[in-house]
C-alpha atoms as a PDB file:
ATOM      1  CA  UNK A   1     133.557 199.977 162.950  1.00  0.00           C
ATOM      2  CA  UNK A   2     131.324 199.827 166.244  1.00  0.00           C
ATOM      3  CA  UNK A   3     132.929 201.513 168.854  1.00  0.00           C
ATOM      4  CA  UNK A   4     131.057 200.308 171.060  1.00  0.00           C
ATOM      5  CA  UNK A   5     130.373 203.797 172.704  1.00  0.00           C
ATOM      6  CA  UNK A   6     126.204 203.993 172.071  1.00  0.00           C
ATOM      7  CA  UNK A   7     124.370 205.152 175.777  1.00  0.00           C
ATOM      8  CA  UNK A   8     127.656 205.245 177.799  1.00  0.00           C
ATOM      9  CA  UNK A   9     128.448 208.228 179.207  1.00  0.00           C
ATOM     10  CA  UNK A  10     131.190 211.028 179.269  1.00  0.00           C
ATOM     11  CA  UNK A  11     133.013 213.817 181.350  1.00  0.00           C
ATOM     12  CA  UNK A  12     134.933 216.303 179.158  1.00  0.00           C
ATOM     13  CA  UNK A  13     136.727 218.843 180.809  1.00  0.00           C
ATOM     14  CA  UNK A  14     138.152 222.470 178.882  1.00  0.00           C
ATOM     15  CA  UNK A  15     134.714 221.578 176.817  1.00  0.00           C
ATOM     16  CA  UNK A  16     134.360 225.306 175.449  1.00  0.00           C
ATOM     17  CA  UNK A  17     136.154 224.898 172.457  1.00  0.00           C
ATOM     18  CA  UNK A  18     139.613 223.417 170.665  1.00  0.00           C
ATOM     19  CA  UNK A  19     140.237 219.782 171.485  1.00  0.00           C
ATOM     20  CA  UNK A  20     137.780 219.661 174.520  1.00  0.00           C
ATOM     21  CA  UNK A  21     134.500 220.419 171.992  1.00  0.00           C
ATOM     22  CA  UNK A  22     136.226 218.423 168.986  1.00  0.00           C
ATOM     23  CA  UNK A  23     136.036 215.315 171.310  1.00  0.00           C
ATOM     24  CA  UNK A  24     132.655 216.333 173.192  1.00  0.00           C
ATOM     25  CA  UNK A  25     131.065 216.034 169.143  1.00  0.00           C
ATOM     26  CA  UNK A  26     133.042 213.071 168.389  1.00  0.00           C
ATOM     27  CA  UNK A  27     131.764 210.963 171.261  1.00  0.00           C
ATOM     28  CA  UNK A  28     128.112 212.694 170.780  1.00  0.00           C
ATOM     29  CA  UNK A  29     128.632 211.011 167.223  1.00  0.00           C
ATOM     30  CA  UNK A  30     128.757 207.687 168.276  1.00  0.00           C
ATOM     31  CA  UNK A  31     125.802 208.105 170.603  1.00  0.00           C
ATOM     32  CA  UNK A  32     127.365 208.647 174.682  1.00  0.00           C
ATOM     33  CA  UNK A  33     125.686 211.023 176.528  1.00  0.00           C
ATOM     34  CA  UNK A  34     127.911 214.285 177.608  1.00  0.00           C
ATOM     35  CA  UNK A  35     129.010 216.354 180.366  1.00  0.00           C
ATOM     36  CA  UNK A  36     130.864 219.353 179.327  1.00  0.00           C
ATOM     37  CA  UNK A  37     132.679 221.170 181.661  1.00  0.00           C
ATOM     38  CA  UNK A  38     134.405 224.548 181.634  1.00  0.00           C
ATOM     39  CA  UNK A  39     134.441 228.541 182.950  1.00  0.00           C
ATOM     40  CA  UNK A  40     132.222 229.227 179.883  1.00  0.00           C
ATOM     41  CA  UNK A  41     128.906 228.663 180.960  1.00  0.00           C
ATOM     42  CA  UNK A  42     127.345 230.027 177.601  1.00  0.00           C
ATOM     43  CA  UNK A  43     129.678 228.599 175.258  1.00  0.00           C
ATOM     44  CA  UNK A  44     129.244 225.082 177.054  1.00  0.00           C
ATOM     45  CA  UNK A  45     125.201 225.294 177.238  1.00  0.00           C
ATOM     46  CA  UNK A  46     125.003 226.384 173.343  1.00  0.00           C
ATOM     47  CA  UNK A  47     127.083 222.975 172.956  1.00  0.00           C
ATOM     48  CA  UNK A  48     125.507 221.011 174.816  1.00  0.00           C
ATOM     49  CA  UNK A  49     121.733 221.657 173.423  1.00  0.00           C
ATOM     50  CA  UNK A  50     123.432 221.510 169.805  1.00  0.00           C
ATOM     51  CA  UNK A  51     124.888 218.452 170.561  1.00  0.00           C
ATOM     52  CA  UNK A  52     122.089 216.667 171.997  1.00  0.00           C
ATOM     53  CA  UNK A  53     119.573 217.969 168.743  1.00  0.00           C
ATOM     54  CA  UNK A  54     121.703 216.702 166.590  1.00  0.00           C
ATOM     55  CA  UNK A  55     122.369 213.415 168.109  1.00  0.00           C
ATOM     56  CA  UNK A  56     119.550 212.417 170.227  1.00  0.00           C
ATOM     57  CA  UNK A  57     121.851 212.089 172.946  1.00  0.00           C
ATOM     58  CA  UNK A  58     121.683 213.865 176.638  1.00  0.00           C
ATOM     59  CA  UNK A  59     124.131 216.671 177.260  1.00  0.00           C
ATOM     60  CA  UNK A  60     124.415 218.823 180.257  1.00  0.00           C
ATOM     61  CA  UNK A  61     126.336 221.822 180.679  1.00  0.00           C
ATOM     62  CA  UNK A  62     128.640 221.953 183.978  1.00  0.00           C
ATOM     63  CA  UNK A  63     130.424 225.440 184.554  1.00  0.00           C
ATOM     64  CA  UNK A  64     133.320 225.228 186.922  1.00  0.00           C
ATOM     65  CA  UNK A  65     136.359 226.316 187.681  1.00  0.00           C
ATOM     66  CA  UNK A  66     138.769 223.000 187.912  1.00  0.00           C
ATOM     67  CA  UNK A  67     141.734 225.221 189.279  1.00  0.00           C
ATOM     68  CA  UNK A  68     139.080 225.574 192.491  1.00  0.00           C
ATOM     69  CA  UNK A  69     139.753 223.398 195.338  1.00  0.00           C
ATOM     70  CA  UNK A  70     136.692 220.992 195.433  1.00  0.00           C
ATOM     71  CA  UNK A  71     135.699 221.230 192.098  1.00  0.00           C
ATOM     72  CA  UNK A  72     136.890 217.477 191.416  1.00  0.00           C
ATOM     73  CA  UNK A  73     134.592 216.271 194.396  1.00  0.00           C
ATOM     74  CA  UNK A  74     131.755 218.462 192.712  1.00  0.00           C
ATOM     75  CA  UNK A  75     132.018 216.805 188.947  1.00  0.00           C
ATOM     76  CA  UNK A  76     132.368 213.315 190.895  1.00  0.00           C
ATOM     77  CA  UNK A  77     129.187 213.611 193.008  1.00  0.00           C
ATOM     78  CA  UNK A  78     127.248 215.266 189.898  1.00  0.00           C
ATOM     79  CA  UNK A  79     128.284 212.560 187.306  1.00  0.00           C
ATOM     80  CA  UNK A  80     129.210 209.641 189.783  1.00  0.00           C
ATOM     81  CA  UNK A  81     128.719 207.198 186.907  1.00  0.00           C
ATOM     82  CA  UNK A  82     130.850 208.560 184.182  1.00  0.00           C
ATOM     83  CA  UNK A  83     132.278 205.828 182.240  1.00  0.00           C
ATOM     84  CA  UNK A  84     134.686 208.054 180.779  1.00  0.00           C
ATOM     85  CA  UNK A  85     137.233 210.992 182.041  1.00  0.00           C
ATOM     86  CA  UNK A  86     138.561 213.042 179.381  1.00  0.00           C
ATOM     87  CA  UNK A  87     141.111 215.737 180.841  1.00  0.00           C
ATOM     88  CA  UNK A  88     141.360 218.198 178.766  1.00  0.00           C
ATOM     89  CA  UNK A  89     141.688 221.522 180.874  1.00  0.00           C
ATOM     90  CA  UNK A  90     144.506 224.134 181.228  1.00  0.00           C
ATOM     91  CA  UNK A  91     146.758 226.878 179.189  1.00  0.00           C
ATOM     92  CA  UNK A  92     150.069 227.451 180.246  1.00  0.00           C
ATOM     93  CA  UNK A  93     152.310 229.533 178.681  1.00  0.00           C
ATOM     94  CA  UNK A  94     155.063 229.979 176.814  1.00  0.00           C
ATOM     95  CA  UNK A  95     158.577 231.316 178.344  1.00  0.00           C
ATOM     96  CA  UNK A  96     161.829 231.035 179.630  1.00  0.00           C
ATOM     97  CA  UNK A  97     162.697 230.361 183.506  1.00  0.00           C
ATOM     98  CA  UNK A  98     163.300 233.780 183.852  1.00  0.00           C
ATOM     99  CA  UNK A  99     159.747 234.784 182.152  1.00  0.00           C
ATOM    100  CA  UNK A 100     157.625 232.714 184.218  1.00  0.00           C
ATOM    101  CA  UNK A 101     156.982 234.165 187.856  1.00  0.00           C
ATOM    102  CA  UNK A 102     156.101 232.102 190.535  1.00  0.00           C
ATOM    103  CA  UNK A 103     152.571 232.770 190.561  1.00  0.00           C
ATOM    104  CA  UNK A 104     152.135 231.952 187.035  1.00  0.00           C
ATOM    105  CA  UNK A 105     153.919 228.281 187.775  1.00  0.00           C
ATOM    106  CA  UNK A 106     151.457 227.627 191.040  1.00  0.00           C
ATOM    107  CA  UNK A 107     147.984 228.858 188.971  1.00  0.00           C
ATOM    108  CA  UNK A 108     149.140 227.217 185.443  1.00  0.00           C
ATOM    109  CA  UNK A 109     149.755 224.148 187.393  1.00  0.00           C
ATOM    110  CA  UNK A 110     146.766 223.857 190.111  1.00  0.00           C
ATOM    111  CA  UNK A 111     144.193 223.836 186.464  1.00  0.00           C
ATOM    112  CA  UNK A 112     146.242 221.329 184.832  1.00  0.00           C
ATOM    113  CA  UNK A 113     148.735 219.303 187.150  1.00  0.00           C
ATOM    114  CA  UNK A 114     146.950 219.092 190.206  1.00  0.00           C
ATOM    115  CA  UNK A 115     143.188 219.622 188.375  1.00  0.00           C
ATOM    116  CA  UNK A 116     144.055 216.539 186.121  1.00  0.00           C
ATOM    117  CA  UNK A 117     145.714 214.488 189.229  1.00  0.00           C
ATOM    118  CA  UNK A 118     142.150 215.224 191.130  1.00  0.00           C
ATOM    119  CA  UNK A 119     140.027 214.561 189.362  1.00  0.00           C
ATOM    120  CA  UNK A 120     141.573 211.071 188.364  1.00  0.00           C
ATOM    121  CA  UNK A 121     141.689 210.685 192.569  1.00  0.00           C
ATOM    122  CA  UNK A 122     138.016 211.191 192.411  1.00  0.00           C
ATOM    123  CA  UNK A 123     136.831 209.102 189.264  1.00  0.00           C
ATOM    124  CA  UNK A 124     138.919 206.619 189.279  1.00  0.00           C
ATOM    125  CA  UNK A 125     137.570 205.362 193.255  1.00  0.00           C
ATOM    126  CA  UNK A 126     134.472 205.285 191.485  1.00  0.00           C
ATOM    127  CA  UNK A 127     135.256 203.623 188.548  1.00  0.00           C
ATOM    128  CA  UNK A 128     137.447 201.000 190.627  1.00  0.00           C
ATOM    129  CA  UNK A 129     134.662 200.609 192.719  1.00  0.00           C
ATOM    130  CA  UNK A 130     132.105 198.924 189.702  1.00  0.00           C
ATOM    131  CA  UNK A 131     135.239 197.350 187.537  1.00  0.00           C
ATOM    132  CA  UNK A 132     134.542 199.637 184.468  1.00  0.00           C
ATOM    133  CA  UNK A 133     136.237 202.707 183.414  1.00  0.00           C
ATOM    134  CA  UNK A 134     138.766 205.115 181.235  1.00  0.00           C
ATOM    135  CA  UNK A 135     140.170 207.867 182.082  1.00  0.00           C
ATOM    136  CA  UNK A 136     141.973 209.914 179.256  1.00  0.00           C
ATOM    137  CA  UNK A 137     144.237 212.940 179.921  1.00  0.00           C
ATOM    138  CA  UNK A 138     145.202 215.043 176.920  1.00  0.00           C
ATOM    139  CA  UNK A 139     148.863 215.977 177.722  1.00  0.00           C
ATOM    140  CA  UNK A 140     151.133 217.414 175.044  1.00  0.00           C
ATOM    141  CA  UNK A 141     153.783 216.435 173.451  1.00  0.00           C
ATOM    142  CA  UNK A 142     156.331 219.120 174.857  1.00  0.00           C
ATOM    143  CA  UNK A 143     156.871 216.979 177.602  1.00  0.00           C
ATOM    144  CA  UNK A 144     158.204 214.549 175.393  1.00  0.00           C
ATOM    145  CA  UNK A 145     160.957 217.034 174.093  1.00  0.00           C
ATOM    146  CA  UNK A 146     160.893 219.926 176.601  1.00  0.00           C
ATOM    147  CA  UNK A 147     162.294 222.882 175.379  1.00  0.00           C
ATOM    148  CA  UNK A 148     163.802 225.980 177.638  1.00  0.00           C
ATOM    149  CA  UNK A 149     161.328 228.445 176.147  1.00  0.00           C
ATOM    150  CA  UNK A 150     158.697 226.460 177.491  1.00  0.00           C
ATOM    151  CA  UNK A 151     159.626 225.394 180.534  1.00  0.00           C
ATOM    152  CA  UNK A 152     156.041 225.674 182.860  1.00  0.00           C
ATOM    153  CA  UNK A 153     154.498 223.783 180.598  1.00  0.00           C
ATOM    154  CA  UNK A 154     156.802 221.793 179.351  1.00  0.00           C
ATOM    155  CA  UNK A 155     157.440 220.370 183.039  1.00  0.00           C
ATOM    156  CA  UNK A 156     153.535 220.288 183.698  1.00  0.00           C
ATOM    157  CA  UNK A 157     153.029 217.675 180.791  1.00  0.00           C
ATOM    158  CA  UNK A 158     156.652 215.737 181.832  1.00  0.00           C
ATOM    159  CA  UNK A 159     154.843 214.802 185.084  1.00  0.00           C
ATOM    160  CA  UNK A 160     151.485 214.254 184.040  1.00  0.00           C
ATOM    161  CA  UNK A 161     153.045 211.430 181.153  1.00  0.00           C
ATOM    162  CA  UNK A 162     154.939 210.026 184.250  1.00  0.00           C
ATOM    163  CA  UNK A 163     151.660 210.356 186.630  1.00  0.00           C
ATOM    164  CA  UNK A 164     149.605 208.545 183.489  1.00  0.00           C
ATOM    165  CA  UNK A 165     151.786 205.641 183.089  1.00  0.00           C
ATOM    166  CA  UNK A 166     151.816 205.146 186.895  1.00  0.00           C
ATOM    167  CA  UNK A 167     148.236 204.956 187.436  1.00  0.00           C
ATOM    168  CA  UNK A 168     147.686 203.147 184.066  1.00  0.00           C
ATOM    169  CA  UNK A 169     150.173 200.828 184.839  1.00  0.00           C
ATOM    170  CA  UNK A 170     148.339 198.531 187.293  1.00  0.00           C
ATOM    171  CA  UNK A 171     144.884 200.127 186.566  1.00  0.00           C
ATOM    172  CA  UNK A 172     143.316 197.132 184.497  1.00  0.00           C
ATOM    173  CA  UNK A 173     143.342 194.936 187.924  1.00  0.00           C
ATOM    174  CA  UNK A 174     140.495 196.918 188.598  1.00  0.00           C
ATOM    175  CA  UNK A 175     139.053 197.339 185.634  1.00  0.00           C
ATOM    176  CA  UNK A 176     140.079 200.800 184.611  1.00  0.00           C
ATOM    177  CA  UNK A 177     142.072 201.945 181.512  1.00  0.00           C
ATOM    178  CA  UNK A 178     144.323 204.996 182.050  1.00  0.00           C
ATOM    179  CA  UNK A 179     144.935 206.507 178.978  1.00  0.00           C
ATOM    180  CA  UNK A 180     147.816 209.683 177.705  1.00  0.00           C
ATOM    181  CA  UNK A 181     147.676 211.643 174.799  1.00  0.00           C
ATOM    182  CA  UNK A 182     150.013 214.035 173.603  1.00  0.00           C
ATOM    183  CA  UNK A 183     148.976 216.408 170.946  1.00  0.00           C
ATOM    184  CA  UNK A 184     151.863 218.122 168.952  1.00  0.00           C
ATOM    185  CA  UNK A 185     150.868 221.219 167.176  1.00  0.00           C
ATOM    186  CA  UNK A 186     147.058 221.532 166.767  1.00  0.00           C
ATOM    187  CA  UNK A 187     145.379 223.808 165.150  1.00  0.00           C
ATOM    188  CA  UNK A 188     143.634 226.022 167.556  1.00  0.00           C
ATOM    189  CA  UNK A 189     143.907 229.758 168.989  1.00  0.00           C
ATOM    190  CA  UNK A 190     145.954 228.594 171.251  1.00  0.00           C
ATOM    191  CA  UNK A 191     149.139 227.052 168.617  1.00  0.00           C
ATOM    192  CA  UNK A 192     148.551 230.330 167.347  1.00  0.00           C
ATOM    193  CA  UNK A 193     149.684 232.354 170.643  1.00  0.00           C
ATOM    194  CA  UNK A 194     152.142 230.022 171.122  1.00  0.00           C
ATOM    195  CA  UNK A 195     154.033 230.103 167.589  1.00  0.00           C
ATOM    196  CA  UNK A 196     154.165 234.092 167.856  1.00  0.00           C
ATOM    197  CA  UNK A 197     155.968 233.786 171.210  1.00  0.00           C
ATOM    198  CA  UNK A 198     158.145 230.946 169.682  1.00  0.00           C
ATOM    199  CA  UNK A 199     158.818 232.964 166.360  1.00  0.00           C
ATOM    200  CA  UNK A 200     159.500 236.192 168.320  1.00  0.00           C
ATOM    201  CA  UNK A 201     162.153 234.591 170.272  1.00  0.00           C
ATOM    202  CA  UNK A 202     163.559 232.271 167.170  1.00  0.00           C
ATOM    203  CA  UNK A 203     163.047 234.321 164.192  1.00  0.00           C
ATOM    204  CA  UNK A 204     162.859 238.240 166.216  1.00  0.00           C
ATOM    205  CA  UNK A 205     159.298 238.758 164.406  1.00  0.00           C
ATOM    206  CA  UNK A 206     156.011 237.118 166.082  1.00  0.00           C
ATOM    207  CA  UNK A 207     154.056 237.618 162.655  1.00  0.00           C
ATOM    208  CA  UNK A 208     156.572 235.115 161.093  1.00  0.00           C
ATOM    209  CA  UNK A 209     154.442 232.570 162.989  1.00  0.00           C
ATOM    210  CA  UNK A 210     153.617 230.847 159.803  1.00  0.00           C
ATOM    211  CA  UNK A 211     157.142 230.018 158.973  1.00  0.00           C
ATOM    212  CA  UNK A 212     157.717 227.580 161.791  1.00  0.00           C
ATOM    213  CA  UNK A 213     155.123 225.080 160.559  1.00  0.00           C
ATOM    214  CA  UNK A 214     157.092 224.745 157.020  1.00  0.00           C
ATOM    215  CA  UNK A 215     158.961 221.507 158.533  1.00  0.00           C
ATOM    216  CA  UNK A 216     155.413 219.925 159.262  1.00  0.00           C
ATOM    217  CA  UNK A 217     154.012 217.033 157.124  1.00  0.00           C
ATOM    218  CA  UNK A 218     151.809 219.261 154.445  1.00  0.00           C
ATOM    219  CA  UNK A 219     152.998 222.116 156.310  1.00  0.00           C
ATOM    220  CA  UNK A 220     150.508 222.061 158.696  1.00  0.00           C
ATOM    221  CA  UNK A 221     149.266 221.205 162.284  1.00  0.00           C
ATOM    222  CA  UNK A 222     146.752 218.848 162.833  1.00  0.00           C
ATOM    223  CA  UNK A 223     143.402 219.515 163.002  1.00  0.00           C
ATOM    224  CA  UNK A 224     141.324 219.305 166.554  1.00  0.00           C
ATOM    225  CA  UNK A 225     139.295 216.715 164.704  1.00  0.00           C
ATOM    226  CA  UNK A 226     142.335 214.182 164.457  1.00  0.00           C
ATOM    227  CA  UNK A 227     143.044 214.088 167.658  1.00  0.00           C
ATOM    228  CA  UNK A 228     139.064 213.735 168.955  1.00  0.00           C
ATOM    229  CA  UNK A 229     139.330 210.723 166.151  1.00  0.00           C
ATOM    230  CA  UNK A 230     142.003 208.681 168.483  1.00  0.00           C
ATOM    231  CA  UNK A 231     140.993 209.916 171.704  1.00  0.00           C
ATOM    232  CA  UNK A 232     137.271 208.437 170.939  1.00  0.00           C
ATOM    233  CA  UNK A 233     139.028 205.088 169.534  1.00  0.00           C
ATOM    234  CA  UNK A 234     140.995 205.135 172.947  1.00  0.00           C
ATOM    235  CA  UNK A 235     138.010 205.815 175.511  1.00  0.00           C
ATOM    236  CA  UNK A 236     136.216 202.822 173.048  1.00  0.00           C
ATOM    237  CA  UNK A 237     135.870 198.794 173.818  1.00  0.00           C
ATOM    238  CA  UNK A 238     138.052 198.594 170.899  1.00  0.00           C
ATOM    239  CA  UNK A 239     140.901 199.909 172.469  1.00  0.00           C
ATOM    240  CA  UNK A 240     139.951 197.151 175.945  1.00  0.00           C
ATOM    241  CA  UNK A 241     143.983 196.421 176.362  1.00  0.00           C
ATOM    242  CA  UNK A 242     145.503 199.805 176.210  1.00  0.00           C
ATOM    243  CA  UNK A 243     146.732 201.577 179.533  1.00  0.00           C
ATOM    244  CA  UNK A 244     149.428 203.143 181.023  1.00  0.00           C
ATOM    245  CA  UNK A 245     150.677 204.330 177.973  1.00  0.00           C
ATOM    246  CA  UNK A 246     151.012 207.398 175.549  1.00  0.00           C
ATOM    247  CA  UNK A 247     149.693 208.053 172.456  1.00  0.00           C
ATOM    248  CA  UNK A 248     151.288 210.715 170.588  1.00  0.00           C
ATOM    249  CA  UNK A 249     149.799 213.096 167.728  1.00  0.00           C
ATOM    250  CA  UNK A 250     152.173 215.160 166.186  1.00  0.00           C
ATOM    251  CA  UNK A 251     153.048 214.135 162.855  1.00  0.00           C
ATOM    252  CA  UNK A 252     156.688 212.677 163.834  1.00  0.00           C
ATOM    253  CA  UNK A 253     157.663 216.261 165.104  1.00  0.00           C
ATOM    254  CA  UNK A 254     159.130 214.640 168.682  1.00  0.00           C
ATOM    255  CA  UNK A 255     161.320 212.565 166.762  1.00  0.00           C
ATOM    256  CA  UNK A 256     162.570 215.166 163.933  1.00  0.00           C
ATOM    257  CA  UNK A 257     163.282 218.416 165.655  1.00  0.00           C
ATOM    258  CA  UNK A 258     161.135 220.660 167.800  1.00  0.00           C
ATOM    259  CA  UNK A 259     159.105 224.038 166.017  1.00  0.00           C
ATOM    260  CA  UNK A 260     159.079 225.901 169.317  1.00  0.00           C
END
């Protein structure tokens, strides 16, 4: 299938590694050129020329700090003609109300709330402006079931579905697709932290990790790779009528129970 992706180019964000360099290779794969953006200037450069050997494609290395105030007007006026967004930045953690200080709540959020609700500001102007664009933010699919022992994050992704359906809603008027997807478990180093806070609190022992993904289709999370696979489909021409909506990837776990 032609995705119809070949010399258009892409802004990934939390680039460094997980979901972020899962979907930087799977839209070097189909031949856009990349900007990878993260803290990890080394990590993101090593990418970057791997990605564009392999693929004949350019790739450029951006290191930033998205929780920085101006950092979305930086990415905007570096790659002002990014035909796709993909927000992938920010780790919150796990916790109960009374675990999560304030400071943690305003940080957490300014990288993913406020750095996904900028840089959307910024792009989508531009992408308004020529009547072509798609913006994808990778979510999670907590804030489709938000549970107490998760509660920053849980409330981060709650408003970021609502901000993505808003913005998507009306978005194709002016040519841009506004896209939401919501990862369940993934396998990553980050499930992994996660899990042993979850299994400390549920089961008293955070090396029982491994227990909680028993009730998972093949008793497993998915892999970074499966959700790079529908992001790519999303950001592509063959996804032209899709907006203000989310997609979720979690292998039915929303609507069967929660592991964490």
């Amino acid at each position: 299938m032609d995705l119809g992706l070949q010399g258009r180019k892409a802004l990934i964000t939390g680039a460094s590694k997980g979901i972020g360099e899962a979907i930087a290779r799977a839209l070097a794969a189909e031949g856009c050129d990349i900007a990878l953006a993260a803290r990890s200037e080394d990590r993101l450069c090593s990418i970057a020329n791997e990605l564009a050997e392999t693929h004949g494609i350019k790739a450029e290395a951006i290191p930033i700090d998205l929780s920085d105030r101006g950092s979305a007007e930086i990415l905007s006026q570096r790659i002002p003609n990014a035909d796709i967004l993909i927000n992938n930045s920010g780790a919150i953690p796990a916790g109960r109300l009374d675990e999560i200080d304030e400071i943690t709540w305003r940080t957490t959020w300014d990288l993913k709330v406020f750095g996904y609700i900028n840089l959307c500001r910024s792009f989508f102007k531009l992408m308004a402006e020529r009547q072509n664009g798609v913006i994808i933010n990778i979510i999670g699919a907590s804030g489709e079931r938000p549970k107490s022992n998760y509660i920053c994050g849980a409330v981060a992704n709650s408003a970021l579905m609502s901000f993505t359906q808003a913005l998507g809603g009306d978005s194709l008027y002016r040519g841009v697709r506004v896209v939401g997807i919501n990862p369940g478990p993934v396998s990553t180093e980050r499930l992994v932290e996660l899990m042993k806070e979850s299994a400390r609190d549920r089961l008293g022992d955070q090396d029982r990790w491994p227990e909680l993904l028993k009730p998972l289709p093949e008793e497993r999370a998915a892999t970074v790779e499966e959700v790079a696979d529908l992001t790519v489909f999303a950001a592509s021409s063959r996804s032209s009528y899709t907006s203000g909506c989310i997609l979720t990837v979690d292998g039915g776990y929303c609507n069967r129970g929660s592991l964490m």
